[in-house]
Structure formats: structure tokens, C-alpha cells
N, C-alpha and C. Protein backbone atom coordinates (compact mmCIF):
# COMPACT_ATOMS: atom_id res chain seq x y z
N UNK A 1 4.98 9.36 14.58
CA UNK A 1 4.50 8.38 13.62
C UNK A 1 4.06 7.11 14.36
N UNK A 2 2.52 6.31 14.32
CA UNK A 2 2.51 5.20 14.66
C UNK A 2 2.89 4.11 14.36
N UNK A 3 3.33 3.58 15.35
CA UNK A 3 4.20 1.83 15.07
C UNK A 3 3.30 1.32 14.00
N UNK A 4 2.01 0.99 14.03
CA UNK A 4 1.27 0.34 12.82
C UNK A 4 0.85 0.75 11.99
N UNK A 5 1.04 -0.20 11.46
CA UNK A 5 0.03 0.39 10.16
C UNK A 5 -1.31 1.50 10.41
N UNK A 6 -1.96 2.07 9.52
CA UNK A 6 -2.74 2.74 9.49
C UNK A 6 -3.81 2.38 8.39
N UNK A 7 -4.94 2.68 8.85
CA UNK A 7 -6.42 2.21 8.37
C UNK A 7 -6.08 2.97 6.95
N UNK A 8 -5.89 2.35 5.86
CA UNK A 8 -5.48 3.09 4.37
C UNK A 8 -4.57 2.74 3.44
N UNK A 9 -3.48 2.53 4.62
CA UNK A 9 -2.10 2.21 4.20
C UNK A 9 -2.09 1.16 3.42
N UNK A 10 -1.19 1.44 2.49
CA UNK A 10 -0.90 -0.42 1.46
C UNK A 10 0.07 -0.92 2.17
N UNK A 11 0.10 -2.73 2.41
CA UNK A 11 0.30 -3.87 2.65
C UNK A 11 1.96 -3.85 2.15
N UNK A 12 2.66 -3.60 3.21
CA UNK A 12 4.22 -3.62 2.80
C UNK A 12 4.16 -5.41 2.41
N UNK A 13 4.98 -5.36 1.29
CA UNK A 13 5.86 -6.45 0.62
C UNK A 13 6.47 -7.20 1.38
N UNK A 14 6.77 -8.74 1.17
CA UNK A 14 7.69 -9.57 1.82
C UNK A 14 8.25 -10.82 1.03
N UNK A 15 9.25 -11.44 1.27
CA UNK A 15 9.66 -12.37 0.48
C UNK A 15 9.94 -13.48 2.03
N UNK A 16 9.14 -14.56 1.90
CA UNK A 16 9.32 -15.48 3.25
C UNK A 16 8.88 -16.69 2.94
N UNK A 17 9.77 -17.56 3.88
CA UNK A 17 9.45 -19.35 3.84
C UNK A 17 8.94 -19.37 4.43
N UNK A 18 7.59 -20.77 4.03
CA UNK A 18 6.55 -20.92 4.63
C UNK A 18 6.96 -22.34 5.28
N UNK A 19 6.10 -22.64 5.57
CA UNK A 19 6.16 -24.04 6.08
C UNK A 19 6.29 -25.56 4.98
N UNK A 20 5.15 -24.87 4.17
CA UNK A 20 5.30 -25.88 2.83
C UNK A 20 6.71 -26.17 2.41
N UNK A 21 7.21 -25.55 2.31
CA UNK A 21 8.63 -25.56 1.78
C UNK A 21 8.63 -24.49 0.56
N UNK A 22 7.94 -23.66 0.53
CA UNK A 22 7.96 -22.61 -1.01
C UNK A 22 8.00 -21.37 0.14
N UNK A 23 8.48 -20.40 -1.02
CA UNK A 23 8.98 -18.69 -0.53
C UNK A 23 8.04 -18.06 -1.03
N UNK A 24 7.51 -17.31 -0.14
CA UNK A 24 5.84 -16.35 -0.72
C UNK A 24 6.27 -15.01 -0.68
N UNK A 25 5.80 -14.27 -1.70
CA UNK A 25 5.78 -12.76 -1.46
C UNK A 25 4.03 -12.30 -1.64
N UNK A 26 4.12 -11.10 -1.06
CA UNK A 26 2.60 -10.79 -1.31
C UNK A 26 2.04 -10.75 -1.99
N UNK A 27 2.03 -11.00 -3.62
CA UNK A 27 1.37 -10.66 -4.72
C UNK A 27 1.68 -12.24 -5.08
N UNK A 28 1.80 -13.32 -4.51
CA UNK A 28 1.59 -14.64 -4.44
C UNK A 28 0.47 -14.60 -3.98
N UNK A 29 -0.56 -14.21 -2.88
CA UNK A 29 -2.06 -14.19 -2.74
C UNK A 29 -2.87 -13.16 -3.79
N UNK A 30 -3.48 -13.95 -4.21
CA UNK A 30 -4.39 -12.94 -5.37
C UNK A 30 -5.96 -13.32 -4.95
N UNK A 31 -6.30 -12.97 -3.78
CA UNK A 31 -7.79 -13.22 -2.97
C UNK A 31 -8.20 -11.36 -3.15
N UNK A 32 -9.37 -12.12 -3.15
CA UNK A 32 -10.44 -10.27 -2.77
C UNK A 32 -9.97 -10.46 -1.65
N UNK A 33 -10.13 -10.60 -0.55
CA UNK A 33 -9.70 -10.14 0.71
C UNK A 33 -8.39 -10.57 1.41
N UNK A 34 -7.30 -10.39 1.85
CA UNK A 34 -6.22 -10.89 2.51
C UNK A 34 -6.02 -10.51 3.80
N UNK A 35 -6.02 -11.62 4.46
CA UNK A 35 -5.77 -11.69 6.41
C UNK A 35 -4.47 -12.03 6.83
N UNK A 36 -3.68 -10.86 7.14
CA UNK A 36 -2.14 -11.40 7.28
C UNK A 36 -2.36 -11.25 8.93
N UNK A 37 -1.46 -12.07 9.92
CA UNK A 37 -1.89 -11.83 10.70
C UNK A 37 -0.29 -12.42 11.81
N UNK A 38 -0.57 -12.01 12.52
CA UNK A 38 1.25 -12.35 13.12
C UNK A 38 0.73 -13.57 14.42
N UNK A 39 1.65 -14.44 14.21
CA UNK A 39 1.10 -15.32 15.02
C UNK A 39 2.56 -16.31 15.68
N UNK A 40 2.15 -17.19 16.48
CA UNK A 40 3.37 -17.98 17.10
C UNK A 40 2.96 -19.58 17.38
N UNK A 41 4.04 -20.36 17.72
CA UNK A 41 3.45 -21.42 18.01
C UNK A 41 3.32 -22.07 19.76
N UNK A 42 3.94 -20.90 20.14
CA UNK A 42 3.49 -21.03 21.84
C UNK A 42 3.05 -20.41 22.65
N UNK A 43 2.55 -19.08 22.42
CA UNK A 43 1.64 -18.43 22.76
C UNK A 43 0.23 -18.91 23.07
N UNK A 44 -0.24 -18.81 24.80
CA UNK A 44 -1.25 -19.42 25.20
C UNK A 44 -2.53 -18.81 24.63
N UNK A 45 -2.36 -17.19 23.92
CA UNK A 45 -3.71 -16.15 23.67
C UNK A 45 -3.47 -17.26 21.90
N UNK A 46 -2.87 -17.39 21.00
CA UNK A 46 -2.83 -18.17 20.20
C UNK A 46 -3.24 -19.45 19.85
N UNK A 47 -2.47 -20.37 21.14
CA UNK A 47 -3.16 -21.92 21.12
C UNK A 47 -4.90 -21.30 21.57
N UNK A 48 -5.46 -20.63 22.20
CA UNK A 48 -6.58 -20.52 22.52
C UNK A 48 -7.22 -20.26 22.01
N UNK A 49 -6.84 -19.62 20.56
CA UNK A 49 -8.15 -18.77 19.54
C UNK A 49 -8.15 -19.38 18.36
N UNK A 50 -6.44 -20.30 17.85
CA UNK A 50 -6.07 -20.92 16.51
C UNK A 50 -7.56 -22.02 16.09
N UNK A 51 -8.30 -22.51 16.50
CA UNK A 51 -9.88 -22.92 16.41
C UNK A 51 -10.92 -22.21 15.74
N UNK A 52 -10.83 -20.83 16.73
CA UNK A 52 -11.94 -19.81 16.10
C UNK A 52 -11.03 -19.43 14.86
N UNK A 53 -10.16 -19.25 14.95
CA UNK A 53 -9.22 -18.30 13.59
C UNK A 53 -9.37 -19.38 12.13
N UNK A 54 -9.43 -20.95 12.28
CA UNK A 54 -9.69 -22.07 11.85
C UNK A 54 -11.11 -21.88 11.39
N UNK A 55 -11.94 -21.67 11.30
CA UNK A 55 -13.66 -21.68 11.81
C UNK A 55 -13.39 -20.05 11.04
N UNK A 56 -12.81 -19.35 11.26
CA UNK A 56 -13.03 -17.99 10.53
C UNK A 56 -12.74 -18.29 8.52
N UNK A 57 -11.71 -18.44 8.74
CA UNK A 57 -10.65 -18.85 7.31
C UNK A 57 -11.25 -19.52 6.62
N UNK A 58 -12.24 -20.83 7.28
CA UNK A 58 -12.71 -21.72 6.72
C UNK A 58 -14.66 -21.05 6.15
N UNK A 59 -14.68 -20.14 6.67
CA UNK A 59 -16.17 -19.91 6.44
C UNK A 59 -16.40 -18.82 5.45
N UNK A 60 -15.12 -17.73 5.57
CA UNK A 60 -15.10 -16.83 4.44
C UNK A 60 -13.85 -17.33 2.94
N UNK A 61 -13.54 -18.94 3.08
CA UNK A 61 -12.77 -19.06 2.42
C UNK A 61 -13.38 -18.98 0.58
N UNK A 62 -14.22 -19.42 0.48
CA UNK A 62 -15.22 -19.48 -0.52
C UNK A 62 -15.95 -17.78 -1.38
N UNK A 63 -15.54 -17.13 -0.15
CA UNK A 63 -15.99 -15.81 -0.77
C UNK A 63 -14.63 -14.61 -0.67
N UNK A 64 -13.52 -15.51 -1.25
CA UNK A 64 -12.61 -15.09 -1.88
C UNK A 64 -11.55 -14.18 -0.60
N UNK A 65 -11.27 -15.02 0.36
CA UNK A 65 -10.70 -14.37 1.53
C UNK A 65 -9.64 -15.01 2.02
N UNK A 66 -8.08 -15.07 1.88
CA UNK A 66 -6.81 -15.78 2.44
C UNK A 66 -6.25 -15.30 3.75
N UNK A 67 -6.25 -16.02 4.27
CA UNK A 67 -5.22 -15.92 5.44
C UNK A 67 -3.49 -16.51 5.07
N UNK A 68 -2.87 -15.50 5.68
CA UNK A 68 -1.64 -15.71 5.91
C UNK A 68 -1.19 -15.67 7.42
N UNK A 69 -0.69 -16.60 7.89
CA UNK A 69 -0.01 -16.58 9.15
C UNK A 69 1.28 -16.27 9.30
N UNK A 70 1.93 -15.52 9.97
CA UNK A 70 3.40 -15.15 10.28
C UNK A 70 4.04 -14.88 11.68
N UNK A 71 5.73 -15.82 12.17
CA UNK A 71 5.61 -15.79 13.21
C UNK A 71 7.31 -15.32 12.94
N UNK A 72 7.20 -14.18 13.66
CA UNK A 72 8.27 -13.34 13.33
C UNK A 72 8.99 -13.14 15.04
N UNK A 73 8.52 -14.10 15.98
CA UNK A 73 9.36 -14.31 17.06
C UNK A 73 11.02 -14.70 17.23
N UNK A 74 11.57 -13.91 18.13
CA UNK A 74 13.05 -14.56 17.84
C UNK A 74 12.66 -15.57 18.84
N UNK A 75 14.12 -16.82 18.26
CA UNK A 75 14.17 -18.20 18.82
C UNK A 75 14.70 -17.77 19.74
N UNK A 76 15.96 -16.79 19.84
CA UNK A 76 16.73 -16.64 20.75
C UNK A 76 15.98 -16.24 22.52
N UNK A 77 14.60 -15.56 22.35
CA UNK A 77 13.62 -15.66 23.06
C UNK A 77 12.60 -16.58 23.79
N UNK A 78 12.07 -17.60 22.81
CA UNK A 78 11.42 -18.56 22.65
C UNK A 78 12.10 -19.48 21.56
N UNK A 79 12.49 -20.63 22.05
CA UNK A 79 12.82 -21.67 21.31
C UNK A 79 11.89 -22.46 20.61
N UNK A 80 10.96 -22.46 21.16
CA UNK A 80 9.72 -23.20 20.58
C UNK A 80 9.03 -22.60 19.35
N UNK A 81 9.34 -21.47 19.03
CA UNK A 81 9.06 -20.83 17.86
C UNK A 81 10.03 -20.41 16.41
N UNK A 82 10.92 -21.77 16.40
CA UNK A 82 11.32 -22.20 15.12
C UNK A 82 10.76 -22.75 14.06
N UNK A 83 11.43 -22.42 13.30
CA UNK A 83 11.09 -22.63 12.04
C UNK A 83 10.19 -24.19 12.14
N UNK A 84 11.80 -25.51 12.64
CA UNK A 84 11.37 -26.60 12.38
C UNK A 84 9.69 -26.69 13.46
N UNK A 85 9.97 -26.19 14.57
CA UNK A 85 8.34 -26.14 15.44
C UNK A 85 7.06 -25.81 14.70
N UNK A 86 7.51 -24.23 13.87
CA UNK A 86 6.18 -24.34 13.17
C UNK A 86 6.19 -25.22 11.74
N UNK A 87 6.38 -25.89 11.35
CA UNK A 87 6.55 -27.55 10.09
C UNK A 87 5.73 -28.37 11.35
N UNK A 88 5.97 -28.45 12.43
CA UNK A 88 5.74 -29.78 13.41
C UNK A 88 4.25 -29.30 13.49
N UNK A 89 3.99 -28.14 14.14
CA UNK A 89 2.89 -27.54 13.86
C UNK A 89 1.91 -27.92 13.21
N UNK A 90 1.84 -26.74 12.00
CA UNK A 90 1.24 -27.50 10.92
C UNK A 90 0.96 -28.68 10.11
N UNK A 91 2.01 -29.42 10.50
CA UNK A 91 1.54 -30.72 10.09
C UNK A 91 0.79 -31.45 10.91
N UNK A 92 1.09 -30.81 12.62
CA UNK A 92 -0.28 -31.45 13.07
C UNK A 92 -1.49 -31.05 13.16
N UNK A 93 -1.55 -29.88 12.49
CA UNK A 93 -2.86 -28.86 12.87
C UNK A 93 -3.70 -28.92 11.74
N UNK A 94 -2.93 -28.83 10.71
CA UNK A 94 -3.59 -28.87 9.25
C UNK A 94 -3.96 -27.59 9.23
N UNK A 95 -3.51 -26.38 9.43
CA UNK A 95 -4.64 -24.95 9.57
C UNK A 95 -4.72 -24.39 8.50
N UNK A 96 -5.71 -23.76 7.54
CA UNK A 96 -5.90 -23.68 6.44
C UNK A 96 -5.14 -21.78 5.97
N UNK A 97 -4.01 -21.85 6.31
CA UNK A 97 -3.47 -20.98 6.19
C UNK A 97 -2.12 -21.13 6.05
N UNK A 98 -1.12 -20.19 4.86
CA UNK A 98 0.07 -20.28 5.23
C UNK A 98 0.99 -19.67 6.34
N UNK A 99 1.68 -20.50 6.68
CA UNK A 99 2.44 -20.01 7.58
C UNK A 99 3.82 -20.08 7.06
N UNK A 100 4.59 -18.74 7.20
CA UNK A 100 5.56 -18.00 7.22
C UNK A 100 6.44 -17.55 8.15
N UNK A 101 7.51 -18.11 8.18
CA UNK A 101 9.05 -17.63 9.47
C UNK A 101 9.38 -16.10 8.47
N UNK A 102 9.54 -15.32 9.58
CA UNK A 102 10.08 -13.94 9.56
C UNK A 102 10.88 -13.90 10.44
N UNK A 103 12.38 -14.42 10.10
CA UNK A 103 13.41 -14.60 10.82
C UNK A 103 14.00 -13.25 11.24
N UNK A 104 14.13 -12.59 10.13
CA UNK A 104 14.66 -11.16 10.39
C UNK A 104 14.14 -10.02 11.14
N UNK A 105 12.47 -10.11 11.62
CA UNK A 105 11.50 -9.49 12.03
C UNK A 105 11.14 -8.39 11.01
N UNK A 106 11.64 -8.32 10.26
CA UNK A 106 11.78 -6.46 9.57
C UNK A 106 10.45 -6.64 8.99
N UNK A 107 9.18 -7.94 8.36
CA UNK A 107 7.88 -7.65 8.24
C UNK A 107 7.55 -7.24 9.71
N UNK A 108 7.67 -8.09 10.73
CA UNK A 108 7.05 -7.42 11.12
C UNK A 108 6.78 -6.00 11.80
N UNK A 109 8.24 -5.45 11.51
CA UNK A 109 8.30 -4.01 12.23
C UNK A 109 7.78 -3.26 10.59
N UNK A 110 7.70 -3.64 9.48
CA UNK A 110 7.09 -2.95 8.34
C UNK A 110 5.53 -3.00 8.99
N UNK A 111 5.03 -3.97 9.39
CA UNK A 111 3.55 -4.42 9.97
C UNK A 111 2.91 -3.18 11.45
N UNK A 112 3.97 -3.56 11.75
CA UNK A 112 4.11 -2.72 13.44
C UNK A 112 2.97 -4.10 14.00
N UNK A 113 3.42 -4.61 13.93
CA UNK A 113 2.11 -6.23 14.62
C UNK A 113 3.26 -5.80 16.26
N UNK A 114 2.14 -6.04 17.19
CA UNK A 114 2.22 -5.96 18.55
C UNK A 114 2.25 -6.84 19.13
N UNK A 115 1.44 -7.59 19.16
CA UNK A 115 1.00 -9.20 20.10
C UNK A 115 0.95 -10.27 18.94
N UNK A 116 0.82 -11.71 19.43
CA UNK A 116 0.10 -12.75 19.10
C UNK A 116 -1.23 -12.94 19.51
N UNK A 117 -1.98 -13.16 18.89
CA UNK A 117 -1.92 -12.57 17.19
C UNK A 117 -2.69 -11.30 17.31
N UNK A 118 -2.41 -11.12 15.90
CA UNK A 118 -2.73 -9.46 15.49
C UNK A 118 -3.09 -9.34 13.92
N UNK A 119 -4.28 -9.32 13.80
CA UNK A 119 -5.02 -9.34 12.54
C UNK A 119 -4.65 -8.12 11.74
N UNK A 120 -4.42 -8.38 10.34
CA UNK A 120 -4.46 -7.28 9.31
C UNK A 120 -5.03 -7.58 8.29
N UNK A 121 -6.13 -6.87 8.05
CA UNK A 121 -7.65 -7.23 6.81
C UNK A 121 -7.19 -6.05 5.63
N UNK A 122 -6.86 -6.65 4.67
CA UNK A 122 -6.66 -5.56 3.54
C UNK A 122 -7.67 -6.14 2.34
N UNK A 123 -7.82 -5.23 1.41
CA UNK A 123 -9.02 -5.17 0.28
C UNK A 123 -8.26 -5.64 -0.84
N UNK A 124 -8.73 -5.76 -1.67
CA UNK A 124 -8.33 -6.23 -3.20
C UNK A 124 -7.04 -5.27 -4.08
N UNK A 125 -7.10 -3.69 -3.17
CA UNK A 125 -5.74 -3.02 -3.72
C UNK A 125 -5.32 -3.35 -2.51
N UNK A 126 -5.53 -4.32 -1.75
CA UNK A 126 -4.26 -4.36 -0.57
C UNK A 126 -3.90 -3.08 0.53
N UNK A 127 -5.28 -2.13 0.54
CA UNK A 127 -5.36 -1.45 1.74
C UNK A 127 -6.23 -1.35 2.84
N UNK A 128 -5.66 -1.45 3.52
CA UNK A 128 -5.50 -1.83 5.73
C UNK A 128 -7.21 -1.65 5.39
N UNK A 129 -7.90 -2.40 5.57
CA UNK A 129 -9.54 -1.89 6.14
C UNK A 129 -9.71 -2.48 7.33
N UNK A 130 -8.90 -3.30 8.73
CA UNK A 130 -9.38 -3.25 9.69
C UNK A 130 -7.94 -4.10 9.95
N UNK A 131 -7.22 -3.48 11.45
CA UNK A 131 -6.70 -3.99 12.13
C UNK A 131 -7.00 -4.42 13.75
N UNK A 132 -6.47 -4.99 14.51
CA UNK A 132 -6.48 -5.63 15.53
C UNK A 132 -6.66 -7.21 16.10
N UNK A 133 -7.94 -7.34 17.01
CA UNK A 133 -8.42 -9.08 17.19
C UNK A 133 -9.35 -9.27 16.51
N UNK A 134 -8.90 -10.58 16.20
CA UNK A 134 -10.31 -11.23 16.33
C UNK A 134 -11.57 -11.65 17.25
N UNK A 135 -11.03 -12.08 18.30
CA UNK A 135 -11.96 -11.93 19.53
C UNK A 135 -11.72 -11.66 20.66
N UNK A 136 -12.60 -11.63 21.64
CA UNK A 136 -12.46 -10.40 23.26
C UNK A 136 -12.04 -11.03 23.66
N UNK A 137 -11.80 -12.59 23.46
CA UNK A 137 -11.03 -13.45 25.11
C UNK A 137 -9.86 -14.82 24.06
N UNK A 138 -8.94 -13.92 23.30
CA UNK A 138 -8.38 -14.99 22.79
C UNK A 138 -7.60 -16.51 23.30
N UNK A 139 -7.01 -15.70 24.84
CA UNK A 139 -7.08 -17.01 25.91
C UNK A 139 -7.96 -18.08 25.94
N UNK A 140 -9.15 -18.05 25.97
CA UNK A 140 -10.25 -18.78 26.71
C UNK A 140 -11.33 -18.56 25.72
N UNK A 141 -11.10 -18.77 24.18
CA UNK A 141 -11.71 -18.63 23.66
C UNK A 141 -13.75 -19.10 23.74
N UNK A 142 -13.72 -20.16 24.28
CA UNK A 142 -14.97 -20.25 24.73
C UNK A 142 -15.99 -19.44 25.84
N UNK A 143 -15.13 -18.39 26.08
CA UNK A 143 -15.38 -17.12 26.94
C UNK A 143 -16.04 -15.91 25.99
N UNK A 144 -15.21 -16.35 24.94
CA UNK A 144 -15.53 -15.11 23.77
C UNK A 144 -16.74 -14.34 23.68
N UNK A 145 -17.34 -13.14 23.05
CA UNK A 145 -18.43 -12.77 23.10
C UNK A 145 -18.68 -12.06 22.28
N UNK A 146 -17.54 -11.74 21.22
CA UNK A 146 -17.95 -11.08 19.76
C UNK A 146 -16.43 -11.04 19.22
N UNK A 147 -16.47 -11.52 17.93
CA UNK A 147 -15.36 -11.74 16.99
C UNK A 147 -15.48 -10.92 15.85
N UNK A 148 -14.63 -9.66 16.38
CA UNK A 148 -14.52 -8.46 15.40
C UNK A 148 -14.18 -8.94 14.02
N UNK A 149 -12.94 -9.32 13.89
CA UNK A 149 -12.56 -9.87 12.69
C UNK A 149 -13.77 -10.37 11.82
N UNK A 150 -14.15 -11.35 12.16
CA UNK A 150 -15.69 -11.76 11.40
C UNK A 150 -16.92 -10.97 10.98
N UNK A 151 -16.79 -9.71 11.78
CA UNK A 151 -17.72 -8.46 11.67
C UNK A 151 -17.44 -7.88 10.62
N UNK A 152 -15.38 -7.78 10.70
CA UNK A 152 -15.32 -6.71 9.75
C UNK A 152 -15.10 -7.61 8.52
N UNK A 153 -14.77 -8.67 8.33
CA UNK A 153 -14.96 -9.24 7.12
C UNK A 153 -16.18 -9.14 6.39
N UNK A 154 -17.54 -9.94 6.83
CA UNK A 154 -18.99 -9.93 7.03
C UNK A 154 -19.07 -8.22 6.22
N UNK A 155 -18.95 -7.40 7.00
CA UNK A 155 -19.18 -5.42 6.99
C UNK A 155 -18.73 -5.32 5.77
N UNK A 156 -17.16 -5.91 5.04
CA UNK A 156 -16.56 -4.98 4.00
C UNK A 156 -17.21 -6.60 2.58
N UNK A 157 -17.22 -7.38 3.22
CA UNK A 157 -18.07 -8.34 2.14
C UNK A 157 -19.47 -7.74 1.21
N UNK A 158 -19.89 -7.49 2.68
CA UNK A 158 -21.45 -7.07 2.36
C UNK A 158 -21.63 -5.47 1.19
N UNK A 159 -20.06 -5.31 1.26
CA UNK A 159 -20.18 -3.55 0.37
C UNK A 159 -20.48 -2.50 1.54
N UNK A 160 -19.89 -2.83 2.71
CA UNK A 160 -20.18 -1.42 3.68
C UNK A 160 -18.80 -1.31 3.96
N UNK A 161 -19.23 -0.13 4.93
CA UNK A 161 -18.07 0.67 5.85
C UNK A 161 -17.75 -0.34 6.80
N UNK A 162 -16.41 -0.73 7.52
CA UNK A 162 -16.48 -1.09 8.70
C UNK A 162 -16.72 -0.68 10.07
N UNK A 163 -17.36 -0.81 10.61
CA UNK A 163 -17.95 -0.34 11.58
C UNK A 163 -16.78 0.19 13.05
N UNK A 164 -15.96 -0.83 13.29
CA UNK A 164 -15.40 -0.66 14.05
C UNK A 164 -13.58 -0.99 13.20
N UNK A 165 -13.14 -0.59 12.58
CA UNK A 165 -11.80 -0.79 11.91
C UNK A 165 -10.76 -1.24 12.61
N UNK A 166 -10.75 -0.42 14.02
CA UNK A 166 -9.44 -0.34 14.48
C UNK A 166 -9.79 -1.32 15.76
N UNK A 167 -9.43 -1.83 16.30
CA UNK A 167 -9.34 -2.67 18.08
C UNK A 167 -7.79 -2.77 18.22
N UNK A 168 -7.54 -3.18 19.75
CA UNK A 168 -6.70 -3.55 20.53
C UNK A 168 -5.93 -5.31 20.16
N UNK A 169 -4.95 -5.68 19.20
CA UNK A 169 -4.55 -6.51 19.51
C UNK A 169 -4.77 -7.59 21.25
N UNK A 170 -4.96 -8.65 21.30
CA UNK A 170 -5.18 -9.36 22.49
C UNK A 170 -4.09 -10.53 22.69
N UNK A 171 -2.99 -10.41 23.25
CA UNK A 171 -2.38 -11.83 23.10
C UNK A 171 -1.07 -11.04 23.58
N UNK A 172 0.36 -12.34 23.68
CA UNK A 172 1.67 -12.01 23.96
C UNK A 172 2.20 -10.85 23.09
N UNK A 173 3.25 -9.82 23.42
CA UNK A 173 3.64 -9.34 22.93
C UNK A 173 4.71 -9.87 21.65
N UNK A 174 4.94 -9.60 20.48
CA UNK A 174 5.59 -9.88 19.85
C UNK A 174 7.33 -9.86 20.48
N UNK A 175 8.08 -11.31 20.52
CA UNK A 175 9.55 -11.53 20.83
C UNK A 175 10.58 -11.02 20.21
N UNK A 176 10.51 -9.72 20.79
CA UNK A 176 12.00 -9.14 19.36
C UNK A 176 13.67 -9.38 20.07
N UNK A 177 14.03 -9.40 18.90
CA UNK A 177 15.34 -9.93 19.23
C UNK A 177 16.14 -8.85 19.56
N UNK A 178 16.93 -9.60 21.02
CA UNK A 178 17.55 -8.76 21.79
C UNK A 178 17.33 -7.85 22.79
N UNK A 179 15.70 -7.94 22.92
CA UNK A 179 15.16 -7.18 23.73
C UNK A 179 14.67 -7.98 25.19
N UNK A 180 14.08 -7.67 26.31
CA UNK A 180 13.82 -8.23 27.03
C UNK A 180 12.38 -8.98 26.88
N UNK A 181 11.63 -9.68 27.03
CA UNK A 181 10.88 -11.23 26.50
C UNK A 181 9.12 -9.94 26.64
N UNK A 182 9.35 -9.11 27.52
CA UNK A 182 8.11 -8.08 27.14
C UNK A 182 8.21 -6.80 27.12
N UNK A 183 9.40 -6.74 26.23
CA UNK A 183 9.91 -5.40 25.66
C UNK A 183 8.55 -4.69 24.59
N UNK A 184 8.12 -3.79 24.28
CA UNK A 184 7.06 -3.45 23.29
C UNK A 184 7.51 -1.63 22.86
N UNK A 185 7.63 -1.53 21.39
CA UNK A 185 8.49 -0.21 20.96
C UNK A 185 7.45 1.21 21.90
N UNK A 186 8.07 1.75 22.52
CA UNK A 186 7.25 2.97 23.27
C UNK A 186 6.34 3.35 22.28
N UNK A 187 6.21 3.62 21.08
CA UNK A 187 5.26 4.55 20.32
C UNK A 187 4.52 3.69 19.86
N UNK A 188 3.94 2.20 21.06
CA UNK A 188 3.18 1.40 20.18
C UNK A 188 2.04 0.84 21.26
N UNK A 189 1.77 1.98 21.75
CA UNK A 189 1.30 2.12 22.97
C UNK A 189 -0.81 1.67 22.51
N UNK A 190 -1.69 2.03 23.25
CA UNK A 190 -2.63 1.49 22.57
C UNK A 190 -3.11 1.62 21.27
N UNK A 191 -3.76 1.15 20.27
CA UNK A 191 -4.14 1.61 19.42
C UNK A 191 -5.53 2.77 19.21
N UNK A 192 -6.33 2.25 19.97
CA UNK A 192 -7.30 2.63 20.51
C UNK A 192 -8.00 3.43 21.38
């Protein structure tokens, strides 16, 4: 069985604090399109792309498309990826997305999310139409040279197929607790 999700699959459920100070579950977003996407607040492939990902959110926001951010890192790993860090965060970033602590990790092992970050594009019944990046050089984002995510939004907007569904997450491995800092579950090997 693969660690992730699968191109089809419905959008496992969650009940999580955001940053705002309110508890979201998934059927709290009621967008035609929903971008859940696993993310951190010290991750260098993260600080490097949170701009373009900004610039994404903000351009399909109007044609009915939410992002959700979630950072399901243990502290006990990274300290910098607490709760109170991501509040400090966002309040300095302003990013037009919620962000959500997944203290327990269990979204994200429902997710199978791999790295920071790791895009999940679901449809209006809330099934998977494109996982992976958003772009080829999330480090160095001004390196970039095509931003899938935006393709496949753009592709399933327009009433088509997505062209390319599936890619390679790009960024740190997700911090699970108790494991060693680039531990990654064996059966979660490429996607691709």
C-alpha cells in the first residue's frame, strides 16, 4: 500500500488549531478547489518558495481555490516549529492561508505528506486531482522554471485532465516524532 494518498482518493478529515485561534475541520473550507499542503516554519525549501506559494493562493483565490497550510513537525525535533513560532509567523507574513499545528502527526500520516512542502489539490467532492510541488527549485525559488501546482490548478480550472497529476514532493523531509531528524517511512519511497 502507498504511504500517500492516491490520485482519486477522498481528503481524510481533521479537527486542528490554526493560528487564528479557531479549530478547523475540513468541511470548514467550502472552495471549488482545496490546496492542503504540509508545510513548516524553518525549512529552507519552504522559506524559499512561501512567495511563489503567496503569488499562487493569491491569483487563483477569486476563482474559488483555498489553501490550507499544515505543519505537523515534532518540536521535539525542531523547536522552531511550534505552535507559538507559527502565530509569530503569520503574523509577520500575513500569508493568505490557514495555518494549522498537527501536533499529533496522525493528518499527516492520514496525508502520507513527505517533505516540506507537499501540495494536495482536491476538487469540489474533495478528490486528490494532483499531488506533489509546486515548483522545480523550491530552495532558490528564483531558479524556478515551471510551477506544476499552477499548471494543475490552471488544467482542472479550465475543465481538463491534468496533465501531469503526480510529481516528486521537493523540500525537508517531514519531522516525525521519535524518529531520527531524516527518518522517511520505507514504503514512501519516490512517488514517481
Amino acid at each position: 500500500m502507498a504511504f500517500t494518498l492516491q490520485i482519486g482518493e477522498q481528503a481524510p478529515d481533521f479537527s486542528l488549531p490554526a493560528t487564528d485561534g479557531k479549530t478547523y475541520r475540513l468541511a470548514d473550507f467550502n472552495a471549488n478547489v482545496l490546496v492542503v499542503f504540509f508545510t513548516c516554519n524553518h525549512c529552507p525549501y519552504v522559506i524559499g518558495s512561501d512567495e511563489v506559494t503567496r503569488a499562487t493562493a493569491e491569483k487563483f483565490a477569486d476563482q474559488g481555490v483555498q489553501f490550507v497550510g499544515i505543519n505537523s513537525n515534532s518540536v521535539n525535533t525542531k523547536a522552531g516549529d511550534s505552535f507559538e513560532k507559527m502565530v509569530e509567523r503569520m503574523d509577520e507574513h500575513q500569508f493568505p492561508w490557514t495555518y494549522l499545528r498537527d501536533e499529533s502527526q496522525d493528518v499527516a500520516e492520514a496525508y502520507g505528506a513527505l517533505r516540506t512542502p507537499h501540495f494536495y489539490v482536491f476538487d469540489q467532492n474533495r478528490k486528490l486531482i494532483y499531488t506533489g510541488r509546486a515548483i522545480d527549485n523550491p530552495r532558490e525559488s528564483e531558479k524556478a522554471t515551471v510551477n506544476d501546482l499552477e499548471h494543475a490548478l490552471s488544467e482542472h480550472l479550465a475543465g481538463n485532465d491534468i496533465s501531469t497529476p503526480v510529481t516528486n514532493p521537493l523540500g525537508c523531509n517531514v519531522k516525525w516524532e521519535g524518529k531520527d531528524k531524516h527518518w522517511m517511512p520505507p514504503e514512501a519511497c519516490d512517488l514517481v
